[in-house]
C-alpha atoms as a PDB file:
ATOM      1  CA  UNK A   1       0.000   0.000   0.000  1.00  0.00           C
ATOM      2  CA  UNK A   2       2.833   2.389   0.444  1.00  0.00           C
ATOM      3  CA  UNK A   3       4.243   1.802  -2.718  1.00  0.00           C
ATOM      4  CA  UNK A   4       1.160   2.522  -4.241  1.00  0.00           C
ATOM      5  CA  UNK A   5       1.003   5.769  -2.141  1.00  0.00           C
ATOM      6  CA  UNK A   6       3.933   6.543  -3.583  1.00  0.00           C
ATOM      7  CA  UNK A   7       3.735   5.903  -6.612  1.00  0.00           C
ATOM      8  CA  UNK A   8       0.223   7.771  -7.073  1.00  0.00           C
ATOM      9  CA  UNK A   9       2.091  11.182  -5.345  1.00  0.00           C
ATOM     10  CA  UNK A  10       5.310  10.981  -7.859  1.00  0.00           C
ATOM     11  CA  UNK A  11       2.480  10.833 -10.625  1.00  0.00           C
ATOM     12  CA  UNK A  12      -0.385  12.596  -9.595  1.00  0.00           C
ATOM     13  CA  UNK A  13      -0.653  14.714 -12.078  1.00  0.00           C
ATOM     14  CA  UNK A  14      -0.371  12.728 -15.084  1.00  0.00           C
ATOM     15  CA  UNK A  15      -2.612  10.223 -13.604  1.00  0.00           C
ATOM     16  CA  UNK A  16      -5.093  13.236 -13.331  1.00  0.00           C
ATOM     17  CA  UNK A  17      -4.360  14.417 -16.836  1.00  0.00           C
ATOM     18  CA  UNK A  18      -5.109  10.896 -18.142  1.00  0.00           C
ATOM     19  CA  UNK A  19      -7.776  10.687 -16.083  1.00  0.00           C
ATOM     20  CA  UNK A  20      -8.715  14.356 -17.736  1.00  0.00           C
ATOM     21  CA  UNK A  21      -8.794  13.603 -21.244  1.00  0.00           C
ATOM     22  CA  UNK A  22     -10.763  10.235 -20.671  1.00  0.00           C
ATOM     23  CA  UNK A  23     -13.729  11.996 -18.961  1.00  0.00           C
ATOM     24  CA  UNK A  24     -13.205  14.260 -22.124  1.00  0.00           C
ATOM     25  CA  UNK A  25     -13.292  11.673 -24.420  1.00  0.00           C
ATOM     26  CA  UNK A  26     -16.168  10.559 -23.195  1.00  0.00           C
ATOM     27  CA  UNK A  27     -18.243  13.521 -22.909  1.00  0.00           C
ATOM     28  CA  UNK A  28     -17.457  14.501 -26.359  1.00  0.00           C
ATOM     29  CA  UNK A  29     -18.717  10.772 -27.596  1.00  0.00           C
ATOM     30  CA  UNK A  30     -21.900  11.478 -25.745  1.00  0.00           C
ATOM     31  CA  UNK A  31     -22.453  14.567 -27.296  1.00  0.00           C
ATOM     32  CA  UNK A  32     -21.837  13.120 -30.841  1.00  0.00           C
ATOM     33  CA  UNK A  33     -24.813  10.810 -29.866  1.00  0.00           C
ATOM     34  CA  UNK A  34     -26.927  13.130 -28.344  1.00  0.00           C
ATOM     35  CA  UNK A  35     -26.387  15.608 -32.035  1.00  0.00           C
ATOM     36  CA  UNK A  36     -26.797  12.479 -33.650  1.00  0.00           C
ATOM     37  CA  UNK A  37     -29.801  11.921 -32.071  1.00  0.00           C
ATOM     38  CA  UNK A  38     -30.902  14.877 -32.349  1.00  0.00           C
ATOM     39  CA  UNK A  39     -29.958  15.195 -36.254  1.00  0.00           C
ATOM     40  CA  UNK A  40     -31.371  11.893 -37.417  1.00  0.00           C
ATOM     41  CA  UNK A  41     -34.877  12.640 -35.400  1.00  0.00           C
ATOM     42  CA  UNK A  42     -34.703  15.709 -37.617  1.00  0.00           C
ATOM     43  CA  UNK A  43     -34.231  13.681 -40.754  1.00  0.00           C
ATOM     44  CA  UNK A  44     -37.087  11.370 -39.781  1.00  0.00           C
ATOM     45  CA  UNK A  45     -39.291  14.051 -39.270  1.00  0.00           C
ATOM     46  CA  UNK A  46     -38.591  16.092 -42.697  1.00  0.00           C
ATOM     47  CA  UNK A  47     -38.646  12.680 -44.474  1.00  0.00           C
ATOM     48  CA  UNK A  48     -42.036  12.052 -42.544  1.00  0.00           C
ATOM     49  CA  UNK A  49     -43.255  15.921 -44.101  1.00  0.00           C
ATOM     50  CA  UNK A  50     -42.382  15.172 -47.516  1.00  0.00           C
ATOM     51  CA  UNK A  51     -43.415  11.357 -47.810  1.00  0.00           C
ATOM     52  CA  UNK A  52     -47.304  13.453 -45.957  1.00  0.00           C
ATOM     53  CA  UNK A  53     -46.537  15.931 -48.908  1.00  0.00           C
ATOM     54  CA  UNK A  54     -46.923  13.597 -51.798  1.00  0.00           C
ATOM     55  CA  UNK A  55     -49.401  11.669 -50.649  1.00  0.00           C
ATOM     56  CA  UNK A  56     -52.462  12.428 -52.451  1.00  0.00           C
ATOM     57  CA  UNK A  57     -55.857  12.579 -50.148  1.00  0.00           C
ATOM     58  CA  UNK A  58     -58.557  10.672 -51.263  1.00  0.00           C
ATOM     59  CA  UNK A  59     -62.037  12.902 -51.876  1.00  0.00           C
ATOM     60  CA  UNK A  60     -65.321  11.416 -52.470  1.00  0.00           C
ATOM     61  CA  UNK A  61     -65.947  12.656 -56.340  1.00  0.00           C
ATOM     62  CA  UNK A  62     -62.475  13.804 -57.358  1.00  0.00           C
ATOM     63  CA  UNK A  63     -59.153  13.184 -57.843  1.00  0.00           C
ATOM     64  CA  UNK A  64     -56.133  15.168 -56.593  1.00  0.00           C
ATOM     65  CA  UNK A  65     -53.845  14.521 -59.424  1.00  0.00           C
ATOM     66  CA  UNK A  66     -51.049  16.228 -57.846  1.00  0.00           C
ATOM     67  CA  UNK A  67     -50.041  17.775 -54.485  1.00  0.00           C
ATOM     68  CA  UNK A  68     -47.635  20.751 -55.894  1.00  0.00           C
ATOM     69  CA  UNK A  69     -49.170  23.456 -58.119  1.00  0.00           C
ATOM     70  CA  UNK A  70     -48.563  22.925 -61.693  1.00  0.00           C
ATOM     71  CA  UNK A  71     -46.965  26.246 -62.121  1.00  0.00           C
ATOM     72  CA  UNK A  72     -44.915  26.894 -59.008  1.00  0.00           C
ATOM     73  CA  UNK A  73     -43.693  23.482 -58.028  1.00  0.00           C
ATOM     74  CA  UNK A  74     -44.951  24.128 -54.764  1.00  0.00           C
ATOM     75  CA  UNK A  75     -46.571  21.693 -52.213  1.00  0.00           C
ATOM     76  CA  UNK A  76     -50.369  22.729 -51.464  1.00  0.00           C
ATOM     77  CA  UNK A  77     -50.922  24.391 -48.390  1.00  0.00           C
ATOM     78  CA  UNK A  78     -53.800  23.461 -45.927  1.00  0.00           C
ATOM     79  CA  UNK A  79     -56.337  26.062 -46.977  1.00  0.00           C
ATOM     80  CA  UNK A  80     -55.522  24.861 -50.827  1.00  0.00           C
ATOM     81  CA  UNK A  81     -56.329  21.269 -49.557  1.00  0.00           C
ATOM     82  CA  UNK A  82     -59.503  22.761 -47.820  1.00  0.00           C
ATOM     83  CA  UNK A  83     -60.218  24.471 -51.133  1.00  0.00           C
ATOM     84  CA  UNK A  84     -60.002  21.305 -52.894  1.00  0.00           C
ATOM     85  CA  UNK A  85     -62.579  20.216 -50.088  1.00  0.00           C
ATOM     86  CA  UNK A  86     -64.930  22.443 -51.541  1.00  0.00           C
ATOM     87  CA  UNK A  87     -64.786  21.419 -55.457  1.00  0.00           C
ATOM     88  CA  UNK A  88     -65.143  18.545 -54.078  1.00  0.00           C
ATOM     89  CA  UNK A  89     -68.721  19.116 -52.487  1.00  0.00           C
ATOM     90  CA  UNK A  90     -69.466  21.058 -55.800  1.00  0.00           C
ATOM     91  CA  UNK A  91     -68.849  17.970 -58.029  1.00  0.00           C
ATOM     92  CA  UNK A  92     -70.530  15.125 -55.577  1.00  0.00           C
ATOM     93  CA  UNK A  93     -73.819  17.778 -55.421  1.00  0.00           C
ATOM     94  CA  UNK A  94     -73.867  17.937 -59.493  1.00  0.00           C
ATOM     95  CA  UNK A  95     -72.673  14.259 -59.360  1.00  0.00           C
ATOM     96  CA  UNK A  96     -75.940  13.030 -57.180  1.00  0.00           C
ATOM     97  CA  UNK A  97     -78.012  15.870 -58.740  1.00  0.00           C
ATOM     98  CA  UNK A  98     -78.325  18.030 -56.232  1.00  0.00           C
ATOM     99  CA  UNK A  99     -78.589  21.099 -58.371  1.00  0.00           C
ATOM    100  CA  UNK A 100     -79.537  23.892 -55.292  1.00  0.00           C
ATOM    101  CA  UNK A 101     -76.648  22.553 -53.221  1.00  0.00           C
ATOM    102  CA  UNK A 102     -74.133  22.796 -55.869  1.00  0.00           C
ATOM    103  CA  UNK A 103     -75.522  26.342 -57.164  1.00  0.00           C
ATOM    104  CA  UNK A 104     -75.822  27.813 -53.137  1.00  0.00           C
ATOM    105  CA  UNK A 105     -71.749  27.055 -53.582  1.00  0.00           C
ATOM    106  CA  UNK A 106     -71.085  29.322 -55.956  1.00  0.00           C
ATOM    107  CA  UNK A 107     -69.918  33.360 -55.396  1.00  0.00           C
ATOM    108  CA  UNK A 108     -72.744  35.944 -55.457  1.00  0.00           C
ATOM    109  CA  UNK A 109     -70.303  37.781 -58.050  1.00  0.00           C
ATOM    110  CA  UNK A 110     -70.347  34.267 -60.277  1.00  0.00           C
ATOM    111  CA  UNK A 111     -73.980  34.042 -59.677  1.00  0.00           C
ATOM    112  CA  UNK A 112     -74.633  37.701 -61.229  1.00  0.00           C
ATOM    113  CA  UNK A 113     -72.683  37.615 -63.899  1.00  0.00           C
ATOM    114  CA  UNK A 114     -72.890  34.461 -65.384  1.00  0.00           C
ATOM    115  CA  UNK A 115     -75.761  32.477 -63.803  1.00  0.00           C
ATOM    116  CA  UNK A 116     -78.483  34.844 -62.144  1.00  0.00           C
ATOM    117  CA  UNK A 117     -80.703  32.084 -61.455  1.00  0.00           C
ATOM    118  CA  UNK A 118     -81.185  28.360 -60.399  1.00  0.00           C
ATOM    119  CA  UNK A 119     -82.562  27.409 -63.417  1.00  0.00           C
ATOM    120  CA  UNK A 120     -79.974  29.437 -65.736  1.00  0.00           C
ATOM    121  CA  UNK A 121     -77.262  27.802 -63.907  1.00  0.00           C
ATOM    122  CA  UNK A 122     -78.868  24.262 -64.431  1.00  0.00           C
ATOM    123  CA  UNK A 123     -79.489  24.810 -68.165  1.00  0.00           C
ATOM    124  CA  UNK A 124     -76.228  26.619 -69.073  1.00  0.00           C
ATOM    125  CA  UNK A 125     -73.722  24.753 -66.767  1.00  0.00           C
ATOM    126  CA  UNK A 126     -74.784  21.376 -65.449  1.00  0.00           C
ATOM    127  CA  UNK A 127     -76.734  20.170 -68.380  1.00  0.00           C
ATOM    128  CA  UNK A 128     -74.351  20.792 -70.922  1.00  0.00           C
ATOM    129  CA  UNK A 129     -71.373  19.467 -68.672  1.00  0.00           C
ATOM    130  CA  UNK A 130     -73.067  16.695 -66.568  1.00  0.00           C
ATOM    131  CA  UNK A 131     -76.013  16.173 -68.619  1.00  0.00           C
ATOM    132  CA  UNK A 132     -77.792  13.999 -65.511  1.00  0.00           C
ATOM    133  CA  UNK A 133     -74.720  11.067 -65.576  1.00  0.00           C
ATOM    134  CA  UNK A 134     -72.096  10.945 -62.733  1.00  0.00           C
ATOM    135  CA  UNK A 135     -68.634  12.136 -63.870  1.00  0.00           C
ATOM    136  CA  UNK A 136     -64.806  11.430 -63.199  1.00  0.00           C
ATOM    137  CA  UNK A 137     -63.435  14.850 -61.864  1.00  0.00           C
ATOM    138  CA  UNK A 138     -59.610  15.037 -62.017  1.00  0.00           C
ATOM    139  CA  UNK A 139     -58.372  18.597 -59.993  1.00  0.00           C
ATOM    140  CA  UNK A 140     -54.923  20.302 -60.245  1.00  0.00           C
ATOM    141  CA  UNK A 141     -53.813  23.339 -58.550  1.00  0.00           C
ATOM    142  CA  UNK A 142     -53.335  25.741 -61.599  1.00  0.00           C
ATOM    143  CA  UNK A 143     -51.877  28.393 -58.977  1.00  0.00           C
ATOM    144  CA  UNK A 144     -52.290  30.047 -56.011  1.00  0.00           C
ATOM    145  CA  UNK A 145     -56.588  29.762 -55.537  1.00  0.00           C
ATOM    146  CA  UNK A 146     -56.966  28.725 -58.983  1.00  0.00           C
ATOM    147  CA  UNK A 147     -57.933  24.768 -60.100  1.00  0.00           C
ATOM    148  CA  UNK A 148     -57.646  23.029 -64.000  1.00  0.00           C
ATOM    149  CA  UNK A 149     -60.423  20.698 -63.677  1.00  0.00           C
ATOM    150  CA  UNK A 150     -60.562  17.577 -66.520  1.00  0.00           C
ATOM    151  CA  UNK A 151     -64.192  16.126 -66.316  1.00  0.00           C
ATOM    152  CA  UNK A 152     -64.744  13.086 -67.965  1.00  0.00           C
ATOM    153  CA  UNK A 153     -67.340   9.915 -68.345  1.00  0.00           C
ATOM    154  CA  UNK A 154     -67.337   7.374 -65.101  1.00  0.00           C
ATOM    155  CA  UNK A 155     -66.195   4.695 -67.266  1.00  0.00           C
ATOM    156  CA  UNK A 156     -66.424   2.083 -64.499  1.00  0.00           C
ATOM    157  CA  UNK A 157     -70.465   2.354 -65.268  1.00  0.00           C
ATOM    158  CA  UNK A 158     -70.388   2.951 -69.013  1.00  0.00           C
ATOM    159  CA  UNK A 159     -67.506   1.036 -69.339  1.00  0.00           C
ATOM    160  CA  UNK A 160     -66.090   3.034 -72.271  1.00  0.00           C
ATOM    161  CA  UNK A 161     -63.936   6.254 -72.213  1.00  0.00           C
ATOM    162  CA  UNK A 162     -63.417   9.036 -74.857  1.00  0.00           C
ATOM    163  CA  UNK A 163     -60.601  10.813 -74.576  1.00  0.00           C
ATOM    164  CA  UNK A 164     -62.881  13.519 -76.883  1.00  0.00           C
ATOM    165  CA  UNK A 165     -65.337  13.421 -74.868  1.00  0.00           C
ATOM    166  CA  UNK A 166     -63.028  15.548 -71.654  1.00  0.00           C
ATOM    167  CA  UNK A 167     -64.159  18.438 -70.869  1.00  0.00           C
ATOM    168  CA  UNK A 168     -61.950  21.189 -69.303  1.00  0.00           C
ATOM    169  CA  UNK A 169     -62.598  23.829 -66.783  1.00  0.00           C
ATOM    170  CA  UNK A 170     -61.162  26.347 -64.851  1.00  0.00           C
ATOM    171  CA  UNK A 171     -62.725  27.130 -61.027  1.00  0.00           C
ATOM    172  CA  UNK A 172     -62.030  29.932 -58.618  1.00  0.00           C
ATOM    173  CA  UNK A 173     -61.835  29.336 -55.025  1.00  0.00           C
ATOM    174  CA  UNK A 174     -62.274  32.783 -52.840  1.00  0.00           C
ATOM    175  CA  UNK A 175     -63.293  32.785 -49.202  1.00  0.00           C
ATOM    176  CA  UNK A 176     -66.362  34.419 -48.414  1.00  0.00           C
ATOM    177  CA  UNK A 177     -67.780  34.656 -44.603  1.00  0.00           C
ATOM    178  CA  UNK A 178     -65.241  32.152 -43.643  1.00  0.00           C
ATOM    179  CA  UNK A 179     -66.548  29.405 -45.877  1.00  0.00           C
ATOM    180  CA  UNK A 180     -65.510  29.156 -49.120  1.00  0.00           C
ATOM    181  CA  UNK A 181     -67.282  30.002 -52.819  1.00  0.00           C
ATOM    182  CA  UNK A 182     -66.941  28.895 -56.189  1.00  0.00           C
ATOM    183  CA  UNK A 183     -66.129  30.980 -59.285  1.00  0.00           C
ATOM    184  CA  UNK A 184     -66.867  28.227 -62.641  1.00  0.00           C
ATOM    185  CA  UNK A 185     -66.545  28.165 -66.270  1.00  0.00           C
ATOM    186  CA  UNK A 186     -63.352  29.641 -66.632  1.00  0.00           C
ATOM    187  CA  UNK A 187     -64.324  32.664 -64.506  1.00  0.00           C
ATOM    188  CA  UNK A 188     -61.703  34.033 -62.716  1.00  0.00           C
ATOM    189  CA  UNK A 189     -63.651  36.999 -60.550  1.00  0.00           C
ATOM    190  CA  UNK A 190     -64.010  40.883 -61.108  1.00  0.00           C
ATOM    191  CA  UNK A 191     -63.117  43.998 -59.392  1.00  0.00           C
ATOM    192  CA  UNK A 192     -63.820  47.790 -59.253  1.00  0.00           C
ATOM    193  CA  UNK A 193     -61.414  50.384 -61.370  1.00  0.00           C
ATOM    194  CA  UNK A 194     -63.054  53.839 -61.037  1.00  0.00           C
ATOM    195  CA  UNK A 195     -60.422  55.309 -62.845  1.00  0.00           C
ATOM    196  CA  UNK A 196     -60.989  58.532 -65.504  1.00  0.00           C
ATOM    197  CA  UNK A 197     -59.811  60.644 -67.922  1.00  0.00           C
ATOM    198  CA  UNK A 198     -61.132  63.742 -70.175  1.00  0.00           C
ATOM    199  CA  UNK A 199     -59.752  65.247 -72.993  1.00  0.00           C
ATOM    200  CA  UNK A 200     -61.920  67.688 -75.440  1.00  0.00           C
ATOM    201  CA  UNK A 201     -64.948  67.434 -73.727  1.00  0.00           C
ATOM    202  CA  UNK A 202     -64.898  63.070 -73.914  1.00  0.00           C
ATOM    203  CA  UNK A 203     -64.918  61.433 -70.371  1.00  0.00           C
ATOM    204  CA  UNK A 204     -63.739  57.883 -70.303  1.00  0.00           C
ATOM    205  CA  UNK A 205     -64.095  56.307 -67.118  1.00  0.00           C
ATOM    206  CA  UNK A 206     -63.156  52.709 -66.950  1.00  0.00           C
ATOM    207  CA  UNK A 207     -65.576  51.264 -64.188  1.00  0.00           C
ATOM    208  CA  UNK A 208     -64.696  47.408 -63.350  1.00  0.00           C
ATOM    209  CA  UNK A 209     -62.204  44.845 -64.398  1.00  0.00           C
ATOM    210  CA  UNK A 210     -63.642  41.132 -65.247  1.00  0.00           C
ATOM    211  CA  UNK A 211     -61.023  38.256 -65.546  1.00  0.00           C
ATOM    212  CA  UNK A 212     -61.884  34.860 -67.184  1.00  0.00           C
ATOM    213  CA  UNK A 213     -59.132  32.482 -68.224  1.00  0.00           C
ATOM    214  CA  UNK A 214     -58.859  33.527 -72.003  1.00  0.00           C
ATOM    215  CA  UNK A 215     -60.327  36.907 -71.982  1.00  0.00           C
ATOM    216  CA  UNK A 216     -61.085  40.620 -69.533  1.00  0.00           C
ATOM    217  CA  UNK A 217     -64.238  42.168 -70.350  1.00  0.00           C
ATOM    218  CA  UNK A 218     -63.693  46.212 -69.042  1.00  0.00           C
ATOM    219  CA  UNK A 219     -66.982  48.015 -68.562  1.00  0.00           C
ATOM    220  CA  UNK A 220     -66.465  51.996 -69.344  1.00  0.00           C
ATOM    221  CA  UNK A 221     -68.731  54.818 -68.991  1.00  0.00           C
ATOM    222  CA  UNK A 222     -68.726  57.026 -71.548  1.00  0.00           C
ATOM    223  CA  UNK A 223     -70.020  60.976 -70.976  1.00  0.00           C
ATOM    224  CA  UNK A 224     -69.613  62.782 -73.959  1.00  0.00           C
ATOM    225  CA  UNK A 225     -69.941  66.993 -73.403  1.00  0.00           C
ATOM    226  CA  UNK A 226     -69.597  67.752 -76.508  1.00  0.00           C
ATOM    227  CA  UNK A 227     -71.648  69.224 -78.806  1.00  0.00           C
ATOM    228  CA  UNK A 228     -71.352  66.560 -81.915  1.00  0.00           C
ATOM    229  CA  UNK A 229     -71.900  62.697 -82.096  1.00  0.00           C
ATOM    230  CA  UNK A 230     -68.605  60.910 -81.604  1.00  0.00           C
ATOM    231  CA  UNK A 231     -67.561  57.118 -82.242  1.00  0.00           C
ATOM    232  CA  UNK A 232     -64.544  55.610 -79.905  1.00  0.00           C
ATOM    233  CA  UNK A 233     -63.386  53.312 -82.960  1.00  0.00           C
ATOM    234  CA  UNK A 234     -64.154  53.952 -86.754  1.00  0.00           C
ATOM    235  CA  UNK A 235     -62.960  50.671 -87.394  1.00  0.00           C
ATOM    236  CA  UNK A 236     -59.639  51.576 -89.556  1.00  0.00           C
ATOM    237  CA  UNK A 237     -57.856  49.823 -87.179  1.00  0.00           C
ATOM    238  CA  UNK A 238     -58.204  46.661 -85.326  1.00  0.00           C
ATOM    239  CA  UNK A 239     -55.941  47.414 -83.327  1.00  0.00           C
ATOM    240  CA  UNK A 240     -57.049  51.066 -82.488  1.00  0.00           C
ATOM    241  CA  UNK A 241     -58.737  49.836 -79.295  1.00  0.00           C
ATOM    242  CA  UNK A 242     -56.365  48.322 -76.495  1.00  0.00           C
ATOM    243  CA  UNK A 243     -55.626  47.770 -72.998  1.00  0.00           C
ATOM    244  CA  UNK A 244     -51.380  47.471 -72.434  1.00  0.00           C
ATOM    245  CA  UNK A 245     -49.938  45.725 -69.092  1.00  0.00           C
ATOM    246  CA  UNK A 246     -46.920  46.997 -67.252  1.00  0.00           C
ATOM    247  CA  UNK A 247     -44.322  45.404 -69.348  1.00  0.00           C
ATOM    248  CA  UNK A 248     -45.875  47.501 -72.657  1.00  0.00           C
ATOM    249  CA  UNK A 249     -47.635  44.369 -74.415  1.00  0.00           C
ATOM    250  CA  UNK A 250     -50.571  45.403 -75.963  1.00  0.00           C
ATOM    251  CA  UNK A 251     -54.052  43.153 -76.248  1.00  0.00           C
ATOM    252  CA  UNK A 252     -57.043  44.466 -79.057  1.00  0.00           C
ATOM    253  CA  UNK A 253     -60.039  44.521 -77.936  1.00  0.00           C
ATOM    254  CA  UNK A 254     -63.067  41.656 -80.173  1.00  0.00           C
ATOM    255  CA  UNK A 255     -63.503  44.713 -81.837  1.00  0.00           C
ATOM    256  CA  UNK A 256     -65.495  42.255 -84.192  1.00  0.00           C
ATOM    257  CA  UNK A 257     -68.156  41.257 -81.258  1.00  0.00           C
ATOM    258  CA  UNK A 258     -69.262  45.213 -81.032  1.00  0.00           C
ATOM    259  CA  UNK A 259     -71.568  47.001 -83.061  1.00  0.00           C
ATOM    260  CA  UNK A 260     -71.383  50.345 -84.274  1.00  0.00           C
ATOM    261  CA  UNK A 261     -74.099  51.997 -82.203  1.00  0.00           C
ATOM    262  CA  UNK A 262     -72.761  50.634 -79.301  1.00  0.00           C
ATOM    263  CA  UNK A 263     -69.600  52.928 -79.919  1.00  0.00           C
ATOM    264  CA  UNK A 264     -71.369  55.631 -81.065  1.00  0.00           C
ATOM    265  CA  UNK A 265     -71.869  58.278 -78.649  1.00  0.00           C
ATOM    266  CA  UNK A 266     -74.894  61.178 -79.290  1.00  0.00           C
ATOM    267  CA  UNK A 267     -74.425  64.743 -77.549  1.00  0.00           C
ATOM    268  CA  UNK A 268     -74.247  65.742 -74.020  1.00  0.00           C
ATOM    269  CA  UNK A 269     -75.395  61.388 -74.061  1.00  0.00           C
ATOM    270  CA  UNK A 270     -73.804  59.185 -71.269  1.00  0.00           C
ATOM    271  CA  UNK A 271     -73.543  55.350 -72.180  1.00  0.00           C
ATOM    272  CA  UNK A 272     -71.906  52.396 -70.499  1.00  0.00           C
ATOM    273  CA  UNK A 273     -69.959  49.908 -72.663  1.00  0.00           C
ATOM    274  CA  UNK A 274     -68.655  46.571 -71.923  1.00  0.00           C
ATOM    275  CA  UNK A 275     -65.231  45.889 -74.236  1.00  0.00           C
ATOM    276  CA  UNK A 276     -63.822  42.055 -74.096  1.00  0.00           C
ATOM    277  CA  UNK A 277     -59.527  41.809 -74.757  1.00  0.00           C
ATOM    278  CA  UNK A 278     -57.700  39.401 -75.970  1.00  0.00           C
ATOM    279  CA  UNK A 279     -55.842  38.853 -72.405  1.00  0.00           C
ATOM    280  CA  UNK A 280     -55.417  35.511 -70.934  1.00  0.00           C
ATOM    281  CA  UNK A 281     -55.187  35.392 -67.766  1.00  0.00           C
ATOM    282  CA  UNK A 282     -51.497  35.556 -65.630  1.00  0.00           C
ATOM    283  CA  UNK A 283     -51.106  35.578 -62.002  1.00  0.00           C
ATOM    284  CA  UNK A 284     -47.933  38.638 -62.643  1.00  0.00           C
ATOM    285  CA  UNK A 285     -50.075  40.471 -65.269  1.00  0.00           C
ATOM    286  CA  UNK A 286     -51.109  43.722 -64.377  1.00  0.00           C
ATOM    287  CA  UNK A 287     -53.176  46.272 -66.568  1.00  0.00           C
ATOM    288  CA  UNK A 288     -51.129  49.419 -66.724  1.00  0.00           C
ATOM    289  CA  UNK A 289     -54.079  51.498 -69.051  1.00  0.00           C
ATOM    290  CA  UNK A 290     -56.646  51.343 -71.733  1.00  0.00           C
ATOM    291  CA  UNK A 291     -55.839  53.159 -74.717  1.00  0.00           C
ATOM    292  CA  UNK A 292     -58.682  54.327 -77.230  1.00  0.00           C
ATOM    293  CA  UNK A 293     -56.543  55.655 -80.085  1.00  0.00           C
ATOM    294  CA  UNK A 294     -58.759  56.490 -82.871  1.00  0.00           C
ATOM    295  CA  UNK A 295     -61.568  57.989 -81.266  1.00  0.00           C
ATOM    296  CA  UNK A 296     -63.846  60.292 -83.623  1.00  0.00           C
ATOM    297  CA  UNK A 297     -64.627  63.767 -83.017  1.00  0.00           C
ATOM    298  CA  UNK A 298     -67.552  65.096 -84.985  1.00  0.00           C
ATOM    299  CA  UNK A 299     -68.334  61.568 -86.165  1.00  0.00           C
ATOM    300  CA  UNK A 300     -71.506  62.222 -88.661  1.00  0.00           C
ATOM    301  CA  UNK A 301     -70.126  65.213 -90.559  1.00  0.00           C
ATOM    302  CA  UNK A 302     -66.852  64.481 -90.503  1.00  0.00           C
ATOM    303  CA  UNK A 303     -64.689  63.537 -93.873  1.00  0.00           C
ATOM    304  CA  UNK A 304     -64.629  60.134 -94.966  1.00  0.00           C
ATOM    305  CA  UNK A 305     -61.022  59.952 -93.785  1.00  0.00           C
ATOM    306  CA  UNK A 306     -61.449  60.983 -90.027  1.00  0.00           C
ATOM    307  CA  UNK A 307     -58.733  62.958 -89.644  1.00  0.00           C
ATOM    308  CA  UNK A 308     -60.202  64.976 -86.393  1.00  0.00           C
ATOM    309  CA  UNK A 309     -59.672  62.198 -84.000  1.00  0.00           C
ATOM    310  CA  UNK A 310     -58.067  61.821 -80.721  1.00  0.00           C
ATOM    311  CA  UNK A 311     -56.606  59.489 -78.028  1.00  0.00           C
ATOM    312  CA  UNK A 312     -57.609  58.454 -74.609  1.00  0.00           C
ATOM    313  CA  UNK A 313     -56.114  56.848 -72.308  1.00  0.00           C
ATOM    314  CA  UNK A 314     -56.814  55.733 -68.879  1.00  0.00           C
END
């Protein structure tokens, strides 16, 4: 025991530095398992959010064909699942025939402008696109609250399917009253402009903005002071009438799908005007100004050439 005594008190202190660097050693290997741990918990759970991510949740009368939005890349959030929710309802009430259910669904705005009653919506929508048979609904986020929708024969009743026979749509999901509406048939949704300009006694003032997937129908109201008929396009142009987006581009109005009196303004007369563009719809677009280029001053005694003309824009 002695000798032990003294040989622990001639090396004391390397014994304790040993002794040092073992508890060291040690602590550092726990740590590397605690991180690791720590890291492959963290794995786990991001493997666990991504294999949730893709999996596609099964609805009653459609399909989810993917869980990112076609555009972005991105994974659907929650309230774009919940929106899906609600197509969802929509198709299984026209599926099953429940034509007040499925029209109650849709936005007030969608109702007025495109289906102001029950019965229109039933003879302009769900007969021509259900036409009393169930349906296979496939649903894609387009982007952000926007859905392509591929409707096709249930071919596990017919037992045939047409590829011809698809039909395409476009629907609108907005939240109302926190529930959530439909805007269908391509219909996108509208909002208020108010915006004006005069020049020689012509007011333009460009009232609302309506959005559908291939077209924007702007509504105008027209106050002409003058004392003389005028005419806001003498046709010498198609492209005379235009609305332009921030980057410049340009889109002509269906200048074939208006009639001359409806352009034709009498004196000290005030007329509203709906104009449809050539303007499919973007997500990034935004409509910078409406340009009427060739608009006629004096319009019934005027030359044949209409030189005394002038441009508005708003």
């Amino acid at each position: 025991m002695y000798r032990f005594i003294r040989w622990y008190n001639q090396n004391r202190k390397i014994i304790w530095i040993i002794i040092g660097i073992i508890a060291l050693v040690i602590l550092v290997i726990q740590l590397f398992n605690y991180w690791s741990k720590v890291d492959n918990e963290k794995i786990l759970q991001e493997t666990n959010q991504i294999q949730n991510s893709n999996e596609v949740k099964e609805y009653n009368s459609v399909t989810l064909d993917e869980t990112q939005s076609t555009i972005t890349g991105e994974n659907l959030s929650s309230d774009q699942l919940s929106e899906v929710d609600t197509i969802d309802m929509f198709i299984e009430y026209c599926n099953n025939q429940q034509i007040s259910e499925a029209y109650a669904l849709l936005t007030e705005d969608c109702k007025q402008e495109m289906y102001s009653t029950e019965e229109v919506f039933r003879e302009a929508y769900y007969d021509k696109v259900f036409e009393n048979t169930k349906k296979n609904v496939g649903v894609e986020n387009w982007i952000d609250n926007i859905y392509k929708i591929s409707i096709n024969d249930d071919f596990l009743s017919t037992g045939k399917y047409t590829k011809e026979n698809t039909k395409q749509d476009y629907i609108t999901v907005e939240e109302q009253d926190d529930t959530y509406k439909l805007n269908i048939n391509n219909y996108i949704g509208k909002k208020e402009i108010n915006k004006s300009n005069e020049q020689d006694g012509i007011q333009i003032e460009v009232l609302e903005e309506k959005t559908y997937m291939d077209y924007q129908i702007f509504k105008i109201r027209v106050k002409n002071n003058s004392e003389n008929a005028i005419i806001l396009d003498d046709r010498q142009d198609i492209n005379a009438m235009y609305i332009e987006d921030k980057n410049g581009i340009q889109y002509p109005a269906y200048t074939h799908e208006i009639g001359e009196a409806d352009l034709e303004v009498s004196p000290r007369e005030t007329k509203e005007i709906e104009i449809k563009y050539y303007s499919k719809y973007g997500s990034e677009k935004e409509i910078d100004k409406l340009v009427f280029s060739r608009v006629i001053l004096n319009y019934k005694t005027n030359s044949p050439k209409y030189n005394n003309s002038i441009e508005v824009e708003i």
